[in-house]
Protein backbone atom coordinates (compact mmCIF):
# COMPACT_ATOMS: atom_id res chain seq x y z
CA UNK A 1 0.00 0.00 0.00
CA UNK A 2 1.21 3.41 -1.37
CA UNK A 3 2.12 5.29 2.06
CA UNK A 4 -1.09 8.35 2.24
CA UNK A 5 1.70 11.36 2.70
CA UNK A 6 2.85 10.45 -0.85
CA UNK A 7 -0.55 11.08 -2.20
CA UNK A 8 -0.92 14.33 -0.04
CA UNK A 9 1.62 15.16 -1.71
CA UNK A 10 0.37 14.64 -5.20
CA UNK A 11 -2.32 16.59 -4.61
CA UNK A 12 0.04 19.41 -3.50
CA UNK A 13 2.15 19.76 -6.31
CA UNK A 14 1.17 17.84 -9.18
CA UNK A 15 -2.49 18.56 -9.39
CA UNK A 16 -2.07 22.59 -9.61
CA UNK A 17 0.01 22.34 -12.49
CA UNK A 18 -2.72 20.17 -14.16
CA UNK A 19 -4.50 23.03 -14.69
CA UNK A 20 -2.55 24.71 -15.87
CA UNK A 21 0.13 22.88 -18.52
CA UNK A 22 -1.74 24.55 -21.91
CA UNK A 23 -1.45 27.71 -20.33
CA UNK A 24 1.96 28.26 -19.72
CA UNK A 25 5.59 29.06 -20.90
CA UNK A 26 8.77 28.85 -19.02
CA UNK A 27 11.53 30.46 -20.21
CA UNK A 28 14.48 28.15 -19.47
CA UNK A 29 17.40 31.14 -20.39
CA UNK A 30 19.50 32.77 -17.82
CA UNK A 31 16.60 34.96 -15.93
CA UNK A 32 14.26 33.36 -17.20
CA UNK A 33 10.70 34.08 -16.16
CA UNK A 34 7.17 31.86 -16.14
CA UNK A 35 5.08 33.77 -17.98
CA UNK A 36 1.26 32.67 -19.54
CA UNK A 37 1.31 31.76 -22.85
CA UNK A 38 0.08 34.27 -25.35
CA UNK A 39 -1.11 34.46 -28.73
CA UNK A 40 1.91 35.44 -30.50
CA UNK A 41 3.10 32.63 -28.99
CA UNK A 42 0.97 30.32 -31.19
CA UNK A 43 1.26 32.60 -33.74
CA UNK A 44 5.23 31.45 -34.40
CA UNK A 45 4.02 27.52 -34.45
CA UNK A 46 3.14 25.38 -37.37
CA UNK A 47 -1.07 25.12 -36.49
CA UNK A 48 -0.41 21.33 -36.96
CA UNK A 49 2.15 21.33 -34.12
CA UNK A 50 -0.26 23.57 -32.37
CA UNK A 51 -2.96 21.50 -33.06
CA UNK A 52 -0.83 17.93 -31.61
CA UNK A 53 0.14 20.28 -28.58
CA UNK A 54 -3.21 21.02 -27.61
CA UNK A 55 -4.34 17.44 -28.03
CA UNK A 56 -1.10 16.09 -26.20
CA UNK A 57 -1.67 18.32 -23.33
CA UNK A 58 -5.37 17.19 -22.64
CA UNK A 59 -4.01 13.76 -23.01
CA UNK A 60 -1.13 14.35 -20.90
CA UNK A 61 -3.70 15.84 -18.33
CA UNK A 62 -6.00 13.19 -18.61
CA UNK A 63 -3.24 10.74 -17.71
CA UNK A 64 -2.09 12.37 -14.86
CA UNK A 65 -5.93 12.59 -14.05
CA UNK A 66 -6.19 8.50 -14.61
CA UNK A 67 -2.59 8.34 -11.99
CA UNK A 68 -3.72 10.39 -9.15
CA UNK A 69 -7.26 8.24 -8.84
CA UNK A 70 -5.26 4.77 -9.08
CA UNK A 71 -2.65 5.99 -6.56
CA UNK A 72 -5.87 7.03 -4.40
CA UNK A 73 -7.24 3.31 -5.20
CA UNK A 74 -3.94 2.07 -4.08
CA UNK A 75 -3.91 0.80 -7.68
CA UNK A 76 -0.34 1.05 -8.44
CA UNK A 77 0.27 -0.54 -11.51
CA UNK A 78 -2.34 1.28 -13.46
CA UNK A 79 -1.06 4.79 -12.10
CA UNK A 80 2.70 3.67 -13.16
CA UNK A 81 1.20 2.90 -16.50
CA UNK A 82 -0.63 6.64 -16.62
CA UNK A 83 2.94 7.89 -15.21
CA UNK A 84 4.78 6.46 -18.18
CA UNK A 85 2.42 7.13 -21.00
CA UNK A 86 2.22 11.02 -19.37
CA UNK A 87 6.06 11.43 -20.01
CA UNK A 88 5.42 9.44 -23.22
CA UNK A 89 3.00 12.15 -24.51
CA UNK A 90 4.94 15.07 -23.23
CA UNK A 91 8.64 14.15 -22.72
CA UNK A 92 9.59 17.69 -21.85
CA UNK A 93 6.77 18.68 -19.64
CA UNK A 94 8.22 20.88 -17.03
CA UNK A 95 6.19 18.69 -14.46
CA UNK A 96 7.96 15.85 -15.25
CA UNK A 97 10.39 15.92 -12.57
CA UNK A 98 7.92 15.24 -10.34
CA UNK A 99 6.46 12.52 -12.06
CA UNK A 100 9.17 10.47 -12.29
CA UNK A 101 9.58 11.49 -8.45
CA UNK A 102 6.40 9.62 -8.12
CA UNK A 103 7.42 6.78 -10.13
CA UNK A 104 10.38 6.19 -7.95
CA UNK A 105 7.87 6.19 -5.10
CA UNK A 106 5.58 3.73 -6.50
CA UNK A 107 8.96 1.40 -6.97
CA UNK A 108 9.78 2.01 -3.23
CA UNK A 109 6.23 0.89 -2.45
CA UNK A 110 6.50 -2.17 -4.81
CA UNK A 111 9.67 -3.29 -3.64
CA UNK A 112 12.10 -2.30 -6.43
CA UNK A 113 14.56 -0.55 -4.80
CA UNK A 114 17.08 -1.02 -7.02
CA UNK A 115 15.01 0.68 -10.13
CA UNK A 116 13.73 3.45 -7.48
CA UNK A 117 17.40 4.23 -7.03
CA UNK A 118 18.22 4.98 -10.53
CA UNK A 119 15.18 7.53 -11.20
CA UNK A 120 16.05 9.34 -7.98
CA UNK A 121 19.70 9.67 -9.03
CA UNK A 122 18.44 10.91 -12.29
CA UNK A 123 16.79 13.85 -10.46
CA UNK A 124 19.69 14.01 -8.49
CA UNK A 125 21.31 15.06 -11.23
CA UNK A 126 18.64 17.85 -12.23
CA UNK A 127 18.41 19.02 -8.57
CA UNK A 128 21.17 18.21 -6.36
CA UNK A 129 19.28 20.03 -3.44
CA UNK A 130 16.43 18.27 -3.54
CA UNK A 131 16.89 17.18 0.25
CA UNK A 132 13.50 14.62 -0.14
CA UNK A 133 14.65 12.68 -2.81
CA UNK A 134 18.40 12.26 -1.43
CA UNK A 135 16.75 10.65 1.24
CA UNK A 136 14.32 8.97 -0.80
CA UNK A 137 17.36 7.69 -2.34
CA UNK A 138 19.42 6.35 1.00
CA UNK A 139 16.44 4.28 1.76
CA UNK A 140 16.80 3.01 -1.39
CA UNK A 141 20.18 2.27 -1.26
CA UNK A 142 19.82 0.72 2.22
CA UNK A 143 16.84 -1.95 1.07
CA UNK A 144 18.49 -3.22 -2.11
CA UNK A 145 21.63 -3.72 0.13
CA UNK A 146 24.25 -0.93 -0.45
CA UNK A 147 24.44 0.47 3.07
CA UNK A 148 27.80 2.08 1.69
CA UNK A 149 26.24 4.12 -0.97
CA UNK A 150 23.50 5.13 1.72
CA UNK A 151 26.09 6.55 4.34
CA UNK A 152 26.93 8.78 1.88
CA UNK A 153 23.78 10.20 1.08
CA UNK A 154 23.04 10.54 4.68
CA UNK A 155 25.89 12.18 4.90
CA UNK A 156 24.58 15.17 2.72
CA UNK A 157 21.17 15.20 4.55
CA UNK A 158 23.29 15.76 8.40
CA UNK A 159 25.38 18.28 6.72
CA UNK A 160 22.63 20.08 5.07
CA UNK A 161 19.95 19.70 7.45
CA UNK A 162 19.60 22.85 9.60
CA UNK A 163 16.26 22.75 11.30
CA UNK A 164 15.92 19.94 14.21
CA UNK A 165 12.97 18.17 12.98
CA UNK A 166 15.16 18.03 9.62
CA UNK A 167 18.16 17.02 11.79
CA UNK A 168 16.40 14.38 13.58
CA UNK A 169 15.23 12.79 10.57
CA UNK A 170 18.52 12.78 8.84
CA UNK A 171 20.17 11.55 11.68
CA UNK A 172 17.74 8.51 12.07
CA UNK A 173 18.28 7.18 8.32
CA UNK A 174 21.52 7.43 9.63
CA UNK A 175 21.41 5.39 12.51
CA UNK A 176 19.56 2.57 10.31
CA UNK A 177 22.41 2.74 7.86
CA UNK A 178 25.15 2.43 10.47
CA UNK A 179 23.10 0.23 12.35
CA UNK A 180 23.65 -1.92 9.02
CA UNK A 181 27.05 -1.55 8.32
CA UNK A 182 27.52 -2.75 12.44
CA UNK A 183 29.14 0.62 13.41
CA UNK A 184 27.36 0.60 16.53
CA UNK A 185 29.76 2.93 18.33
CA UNK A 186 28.73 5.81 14.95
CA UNK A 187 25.27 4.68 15.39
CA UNK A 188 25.35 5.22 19.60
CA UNK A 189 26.49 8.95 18.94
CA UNK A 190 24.36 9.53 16.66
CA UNK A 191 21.18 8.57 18.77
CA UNK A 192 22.94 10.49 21.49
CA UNK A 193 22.69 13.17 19.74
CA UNK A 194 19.00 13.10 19.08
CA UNK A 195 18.14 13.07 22.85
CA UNK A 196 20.15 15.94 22.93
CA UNK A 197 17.92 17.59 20.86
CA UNK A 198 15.00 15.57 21.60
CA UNK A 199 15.19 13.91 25.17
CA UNK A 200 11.48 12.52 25.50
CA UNK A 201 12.17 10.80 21.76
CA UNK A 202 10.86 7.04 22.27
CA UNK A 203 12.22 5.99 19.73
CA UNK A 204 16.02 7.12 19.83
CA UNK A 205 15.70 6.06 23.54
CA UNK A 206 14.75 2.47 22.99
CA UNK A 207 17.33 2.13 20.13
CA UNK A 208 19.82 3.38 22.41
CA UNK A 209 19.34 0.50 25.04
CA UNK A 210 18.88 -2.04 21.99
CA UNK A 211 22.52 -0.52 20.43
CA UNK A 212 24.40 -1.54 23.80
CA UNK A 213 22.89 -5.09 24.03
CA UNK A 214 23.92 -5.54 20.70
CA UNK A 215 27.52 -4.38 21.29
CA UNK A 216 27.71 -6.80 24.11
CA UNK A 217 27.12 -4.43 27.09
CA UNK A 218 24.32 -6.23 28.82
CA UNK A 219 24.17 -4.57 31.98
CA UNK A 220 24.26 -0.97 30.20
CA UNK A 221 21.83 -1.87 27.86
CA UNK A 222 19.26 -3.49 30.64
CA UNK A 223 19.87 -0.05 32.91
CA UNK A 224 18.72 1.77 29.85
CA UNK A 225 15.72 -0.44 29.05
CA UNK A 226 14.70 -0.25 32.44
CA UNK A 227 14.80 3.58 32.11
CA UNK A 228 12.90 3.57 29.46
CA UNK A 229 10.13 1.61 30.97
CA UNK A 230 9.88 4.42 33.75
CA UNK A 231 9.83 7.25 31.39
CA UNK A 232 7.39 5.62 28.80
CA UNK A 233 5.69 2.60 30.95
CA UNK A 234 2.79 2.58 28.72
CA UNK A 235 5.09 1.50 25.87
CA UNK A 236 4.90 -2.37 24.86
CA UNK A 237 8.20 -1.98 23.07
CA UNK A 238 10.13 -1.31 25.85
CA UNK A 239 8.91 -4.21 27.26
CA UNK A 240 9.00 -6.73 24.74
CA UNK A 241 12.59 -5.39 24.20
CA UNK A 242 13.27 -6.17 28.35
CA UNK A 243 12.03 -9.37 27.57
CA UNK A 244 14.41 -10.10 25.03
CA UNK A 245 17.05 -9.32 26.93
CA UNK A 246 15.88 -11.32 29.91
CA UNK A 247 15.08 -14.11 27.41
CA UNK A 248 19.17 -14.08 26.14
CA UNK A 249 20.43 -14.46 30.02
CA UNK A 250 17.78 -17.63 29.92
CA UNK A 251 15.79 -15.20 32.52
CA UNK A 252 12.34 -16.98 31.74
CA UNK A 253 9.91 -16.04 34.22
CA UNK A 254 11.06 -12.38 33.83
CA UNK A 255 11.17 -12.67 30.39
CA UNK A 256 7.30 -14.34 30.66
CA UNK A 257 5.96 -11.16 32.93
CA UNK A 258 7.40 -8.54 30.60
CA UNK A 259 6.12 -9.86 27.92
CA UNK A 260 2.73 -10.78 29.08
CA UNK A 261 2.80 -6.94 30.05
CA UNK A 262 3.53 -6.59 26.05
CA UNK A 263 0.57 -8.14 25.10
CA UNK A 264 -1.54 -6.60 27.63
CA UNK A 265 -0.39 -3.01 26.02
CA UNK A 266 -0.67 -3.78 22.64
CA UNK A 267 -2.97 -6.79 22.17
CA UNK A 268 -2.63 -6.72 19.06
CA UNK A 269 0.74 -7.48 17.85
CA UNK A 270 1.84 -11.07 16.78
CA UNK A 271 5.25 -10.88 17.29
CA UNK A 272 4.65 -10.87 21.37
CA UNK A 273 2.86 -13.91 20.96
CA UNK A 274 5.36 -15.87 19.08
CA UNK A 275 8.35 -14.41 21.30
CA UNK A 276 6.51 -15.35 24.49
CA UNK A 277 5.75 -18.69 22.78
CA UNK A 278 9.51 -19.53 22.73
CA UNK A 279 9.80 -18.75 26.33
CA UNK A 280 7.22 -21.23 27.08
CA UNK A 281 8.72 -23.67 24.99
CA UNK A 282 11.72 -23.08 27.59
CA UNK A 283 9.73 -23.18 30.44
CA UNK A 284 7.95 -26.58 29.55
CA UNK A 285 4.83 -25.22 28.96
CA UNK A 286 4.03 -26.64 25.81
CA UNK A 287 -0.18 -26.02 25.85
CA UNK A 288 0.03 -22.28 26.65
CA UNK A 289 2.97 -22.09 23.96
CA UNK A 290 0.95 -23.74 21.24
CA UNK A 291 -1.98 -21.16 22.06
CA UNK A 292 -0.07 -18.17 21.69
CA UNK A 293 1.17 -19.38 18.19
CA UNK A 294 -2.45 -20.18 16.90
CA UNK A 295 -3.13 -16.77 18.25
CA UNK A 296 -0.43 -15.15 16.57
CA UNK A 297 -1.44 -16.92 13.27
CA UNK A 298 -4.89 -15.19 13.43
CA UNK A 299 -3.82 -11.80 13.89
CA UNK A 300 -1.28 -12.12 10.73
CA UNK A 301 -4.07 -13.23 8.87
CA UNK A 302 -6.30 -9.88 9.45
């Protein structure tokens, strides 16, 4: 499923200039100005070429018409189809940046990372300071594999990113990246850095406690859990991640009571069933183990 701020986003910028493709020029010389096309304007075409430019613009419209309702039926395949035939039709349609923006998206959301990368480095290459892409771009990089190439993107969006919700962002690509690439010392600064600027952030303080288990420092790591599960003890992560640890020190009725207190936070989630399952597999307690898989199975199946 196509992520909603993408569409929001769609609607934004793309569907303004919709209306208004026939209607304008942009001169692309040195000082250029956008201007609204005239009649003198038609006056220096061929009326043929006029002609095919009118009826390629309504069909170039109509496509980008046809893309925004599939993306809003989450029907993917038919908007990258009205993508394509849009830049087919109109090849050097200013607003084709963003469309094969979008197109990159719709490969992020179908898995094609690879593909995703390589129209995002295009408009790289148009717009070297376009901050969203870059990072479109890391993520990219980081799913298809190439945590390397993504350090250095992520590099650009720390150096370049000035406000702290812009910051924060950056810096948590970042910590995925290095997180990785096993550089869990890089990774520890860098989510020290975001309580800095963000000490109530949930997320940078789990991670934190999750980046010293997994560089060995068990007691550290279970001081900073247990911290977090004071500061945030309506959060099911924290202790599902307590339980973990508890669970890897063979801790099993610890490990059972923090996670039951998972479930009874977040009901929901299948992956506290099947952890707790393995405990009770430890524990001997094959009957209540078997339920909390069949349970699990049903809520992956919603």
């Amino acid at each position: 499923m196509m992520h909603l701020r993408y569409i929001y986003i769609i609607v934004l910028f793309i569907a303004p200039m919709i209306s208004s493709f026939a209607q304008t020029i942009i001169d692309l010389e040195r000082g250029g100005l956008v201007r609204s096309k005239n009649v003198e304007d038609y006056r220096k075409q061929d009326p043929y070429l006029v002609k095919k430019q009118r009826e390629d613009s309504i069909a170039y419209n109509d496509c980008l018409n046809r893309a925004l309702n599939a993306m809003y039926r989450d029907s993917l395949a038919e908007a990258k189809t009205m993508l394509h035939d849009a830049l087919r039709l109109r090849p050097e349609a200013p607003s084709n940046y963003i469309v094969r923006h979008y197109l990159a998206r719709i490969d992020m959301a179908t898995g094609d990372f690879r593909h995703a990368a390589e129209i995002l480095s295009e408009l790289l290459k148009q717009n070297p300071e376009d901050k969203e892409v870059r990072h479109e771009r890391a993520v990219c990089y980081l799913e298809a594999g190439n945590a390397r190439m993504a350090l250095e993107d992520c590099q650009t969006l720390v150096d370049k990113s000035f406000g702290q919700e812009e910051k924060v962002r950056a810096l948590f690509l970042r910590v995925a990246v290095y997180d990785a690439l096993r550089l869990y010392q890089q990774e520890r600064e860098d989510l020290t850095e975001i309580l800095r600027m963000d000490p109530m952030n949930q997320s940078a303080s789990l991670l934190l406690a999750m980046n010293y288990a997994k560089s060995g420092q068990n007691a550290v790591a279970l001081q900073k859990v247990n911290e977090y599960i004071v500061k945030f003890p309506q959060s099911a992560e924290g202790y599902a991640a307590r339980a973990e640890m508890e669970a890897k020190q063979e801790q099993w009725q610890l490990a059972r009571a923090d996670y039951d207190k998972a479930v009874e936070l977040n009901p929901e989630e299948p992956t506290y069933y099947i952890a707790r399952a393995k405990v009770l597999d430890k524990m001997k307690l094959a009957s209540a183990a078997r339920r909390d898989r069949e349970v699990a199975n049903e809520k992956m199946k919603k």
